[in-house]
C-alpha atoms as a PDB file:
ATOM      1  CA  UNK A   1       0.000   0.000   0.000  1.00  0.00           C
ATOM      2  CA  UNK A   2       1.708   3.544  -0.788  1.00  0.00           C
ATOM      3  CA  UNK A   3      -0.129   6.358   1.065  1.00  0.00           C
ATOM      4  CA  UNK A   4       0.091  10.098   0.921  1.00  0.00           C
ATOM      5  CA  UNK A   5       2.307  10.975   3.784  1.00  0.00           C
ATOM      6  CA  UNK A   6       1.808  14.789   5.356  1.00  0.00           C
ATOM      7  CA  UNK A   7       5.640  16.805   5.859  1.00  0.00           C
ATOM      8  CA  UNK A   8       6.208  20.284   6.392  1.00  0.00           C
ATOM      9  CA  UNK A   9       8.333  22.311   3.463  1.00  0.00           C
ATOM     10  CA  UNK A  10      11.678  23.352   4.888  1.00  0.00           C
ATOM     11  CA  UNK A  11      12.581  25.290   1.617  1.00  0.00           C
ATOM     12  CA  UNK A  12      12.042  25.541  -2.565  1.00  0.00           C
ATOM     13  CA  UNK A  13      14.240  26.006  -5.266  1.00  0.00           C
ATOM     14  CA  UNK A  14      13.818  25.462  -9.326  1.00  0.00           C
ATOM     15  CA  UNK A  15      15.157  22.080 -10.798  1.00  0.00           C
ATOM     16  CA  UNK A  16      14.650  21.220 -14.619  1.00  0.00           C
ATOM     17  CA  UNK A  17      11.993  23.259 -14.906  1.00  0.00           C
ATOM     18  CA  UNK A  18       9.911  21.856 -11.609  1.00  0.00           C
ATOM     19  CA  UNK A  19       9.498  23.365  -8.550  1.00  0.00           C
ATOM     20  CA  UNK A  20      11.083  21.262  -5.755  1.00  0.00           C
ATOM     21  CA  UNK A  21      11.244  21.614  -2.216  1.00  0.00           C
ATOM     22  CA  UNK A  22      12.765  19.916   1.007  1.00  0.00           C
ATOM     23  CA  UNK A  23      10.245  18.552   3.035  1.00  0.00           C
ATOM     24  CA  UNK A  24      10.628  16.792   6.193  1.00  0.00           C
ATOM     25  CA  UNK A  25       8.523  14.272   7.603  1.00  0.00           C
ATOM     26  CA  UNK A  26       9.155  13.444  11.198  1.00  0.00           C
ATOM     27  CA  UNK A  27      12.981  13.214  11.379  1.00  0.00           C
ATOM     28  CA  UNK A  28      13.159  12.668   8.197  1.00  0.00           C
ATOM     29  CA  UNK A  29      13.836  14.580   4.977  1.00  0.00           C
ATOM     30  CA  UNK A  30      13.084  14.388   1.179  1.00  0.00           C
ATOM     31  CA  UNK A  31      12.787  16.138  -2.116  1.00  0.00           C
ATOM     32  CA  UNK A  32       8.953  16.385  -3.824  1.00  0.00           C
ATOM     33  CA  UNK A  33       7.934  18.222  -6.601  1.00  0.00           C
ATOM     34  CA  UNK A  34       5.482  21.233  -5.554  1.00  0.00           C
ATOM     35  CA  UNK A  35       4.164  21.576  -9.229  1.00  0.00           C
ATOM     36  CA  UNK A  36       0.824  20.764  -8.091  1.00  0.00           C
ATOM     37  CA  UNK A  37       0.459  23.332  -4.830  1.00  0.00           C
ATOM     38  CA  UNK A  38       2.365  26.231  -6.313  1.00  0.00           C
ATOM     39  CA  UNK A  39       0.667  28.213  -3.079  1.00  0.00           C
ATOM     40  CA  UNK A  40       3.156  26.119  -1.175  1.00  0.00           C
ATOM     41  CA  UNK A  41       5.514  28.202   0.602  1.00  0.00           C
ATOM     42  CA  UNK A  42       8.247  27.244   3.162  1.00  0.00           C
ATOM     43  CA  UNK A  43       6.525  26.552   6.453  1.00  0.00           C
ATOM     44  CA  UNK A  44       3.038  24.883   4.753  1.00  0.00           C
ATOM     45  CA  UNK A  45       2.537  21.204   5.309  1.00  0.00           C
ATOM     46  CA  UNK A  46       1.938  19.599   2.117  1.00  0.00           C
ATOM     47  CA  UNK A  47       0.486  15.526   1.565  1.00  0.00           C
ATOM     48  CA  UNK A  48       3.002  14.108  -1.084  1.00  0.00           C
ATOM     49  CA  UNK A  49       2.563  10.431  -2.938  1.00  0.00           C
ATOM     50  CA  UNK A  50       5.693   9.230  -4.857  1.00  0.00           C
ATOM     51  CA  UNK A  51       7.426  11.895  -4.748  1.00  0.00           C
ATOM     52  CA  UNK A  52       4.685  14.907  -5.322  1.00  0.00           C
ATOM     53  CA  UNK A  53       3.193  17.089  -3.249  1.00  0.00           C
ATOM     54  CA  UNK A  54      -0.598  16.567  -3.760  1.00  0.00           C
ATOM     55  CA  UNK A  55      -2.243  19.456  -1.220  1.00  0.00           C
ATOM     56  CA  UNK A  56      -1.822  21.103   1.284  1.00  0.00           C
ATOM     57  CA  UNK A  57      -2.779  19.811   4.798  1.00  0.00           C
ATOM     58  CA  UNK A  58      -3.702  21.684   8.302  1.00  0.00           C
ATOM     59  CA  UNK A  59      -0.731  21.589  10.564  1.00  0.00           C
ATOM     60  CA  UNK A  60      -2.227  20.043  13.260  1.00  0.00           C
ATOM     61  CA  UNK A  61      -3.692  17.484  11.056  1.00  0.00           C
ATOM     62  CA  UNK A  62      -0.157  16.793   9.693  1.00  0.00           C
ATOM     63  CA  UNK A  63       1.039  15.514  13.247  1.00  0.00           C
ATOM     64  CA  UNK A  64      -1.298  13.302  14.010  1.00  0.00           C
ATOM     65  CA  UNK A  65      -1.004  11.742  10.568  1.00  0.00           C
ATOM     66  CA  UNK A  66       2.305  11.477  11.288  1.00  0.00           C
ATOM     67  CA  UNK A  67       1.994  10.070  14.621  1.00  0.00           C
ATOM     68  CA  UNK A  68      -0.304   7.193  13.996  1.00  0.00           C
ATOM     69  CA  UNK A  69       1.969   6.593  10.973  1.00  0.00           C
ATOM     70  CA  UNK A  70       4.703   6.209  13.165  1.00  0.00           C
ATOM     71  CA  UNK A  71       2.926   4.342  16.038  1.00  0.00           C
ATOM     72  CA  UNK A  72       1.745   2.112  13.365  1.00  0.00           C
ATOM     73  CA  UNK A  73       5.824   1.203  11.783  1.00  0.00           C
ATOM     74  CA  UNK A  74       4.513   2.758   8.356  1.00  0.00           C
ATOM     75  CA  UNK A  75       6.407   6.237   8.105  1.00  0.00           C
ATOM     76  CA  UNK A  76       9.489   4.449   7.146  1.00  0.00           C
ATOM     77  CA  UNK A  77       7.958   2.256   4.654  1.00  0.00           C
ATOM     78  CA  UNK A  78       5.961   4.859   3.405  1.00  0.00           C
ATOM     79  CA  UNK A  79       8.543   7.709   2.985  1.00  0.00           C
ATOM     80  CA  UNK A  80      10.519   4.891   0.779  1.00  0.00           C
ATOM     81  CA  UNK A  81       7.957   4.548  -1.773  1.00  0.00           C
ATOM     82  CA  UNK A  82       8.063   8.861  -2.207  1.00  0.00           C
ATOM     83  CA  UNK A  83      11.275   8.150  -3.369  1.00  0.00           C
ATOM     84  CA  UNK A  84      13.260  11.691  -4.347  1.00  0.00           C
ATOM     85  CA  UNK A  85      12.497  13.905  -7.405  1.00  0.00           C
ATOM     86  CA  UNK A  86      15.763  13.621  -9.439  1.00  0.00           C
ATOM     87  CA  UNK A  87      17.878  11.055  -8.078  1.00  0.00           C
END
């Protein structure tokens, strides 16, 4: 199962033509493309599948995604499957 996992954008920058951002989930950090939320600033928390940032998500709604992922084992597993825009 791949789920959309909520992260909050640390920063942005232009690659190939996309706009990409740093976005960390828990403790951990990944690239996504923002080409879908260009609203997305640094600071919003953003719901990204395989590697793409789908919406953007209420920060208190974020963490508790992120908790029960975590509580559950699936933030690691799911955060694989995102995979990084460009590598």
């Amino acid at each position: 199962m791949c789920l959309a996992v909520p992260g909050m954008i640390l920063d942005t920058e232009e690659r190939g033509g996309s706009r990409t951002a740093r976005v960390q989930f828990g403790g951990l950090i990944k690239q996504a493309y923002l080409d879908f939320v260009p609203e997305a600033s640094v600071g919003d928390y953003v719901l990204v599948h395989v590697g793409f940032a789908l919406s953007k998500i209420d920060p208190e709604e974020a963490r508790r995604t992120l908790e029960s992922l975590e509580s559950l084992g699936l933030l690691e597993s799911e955060l694989g499957a995102i995979g990084d825009p460009g590598s």
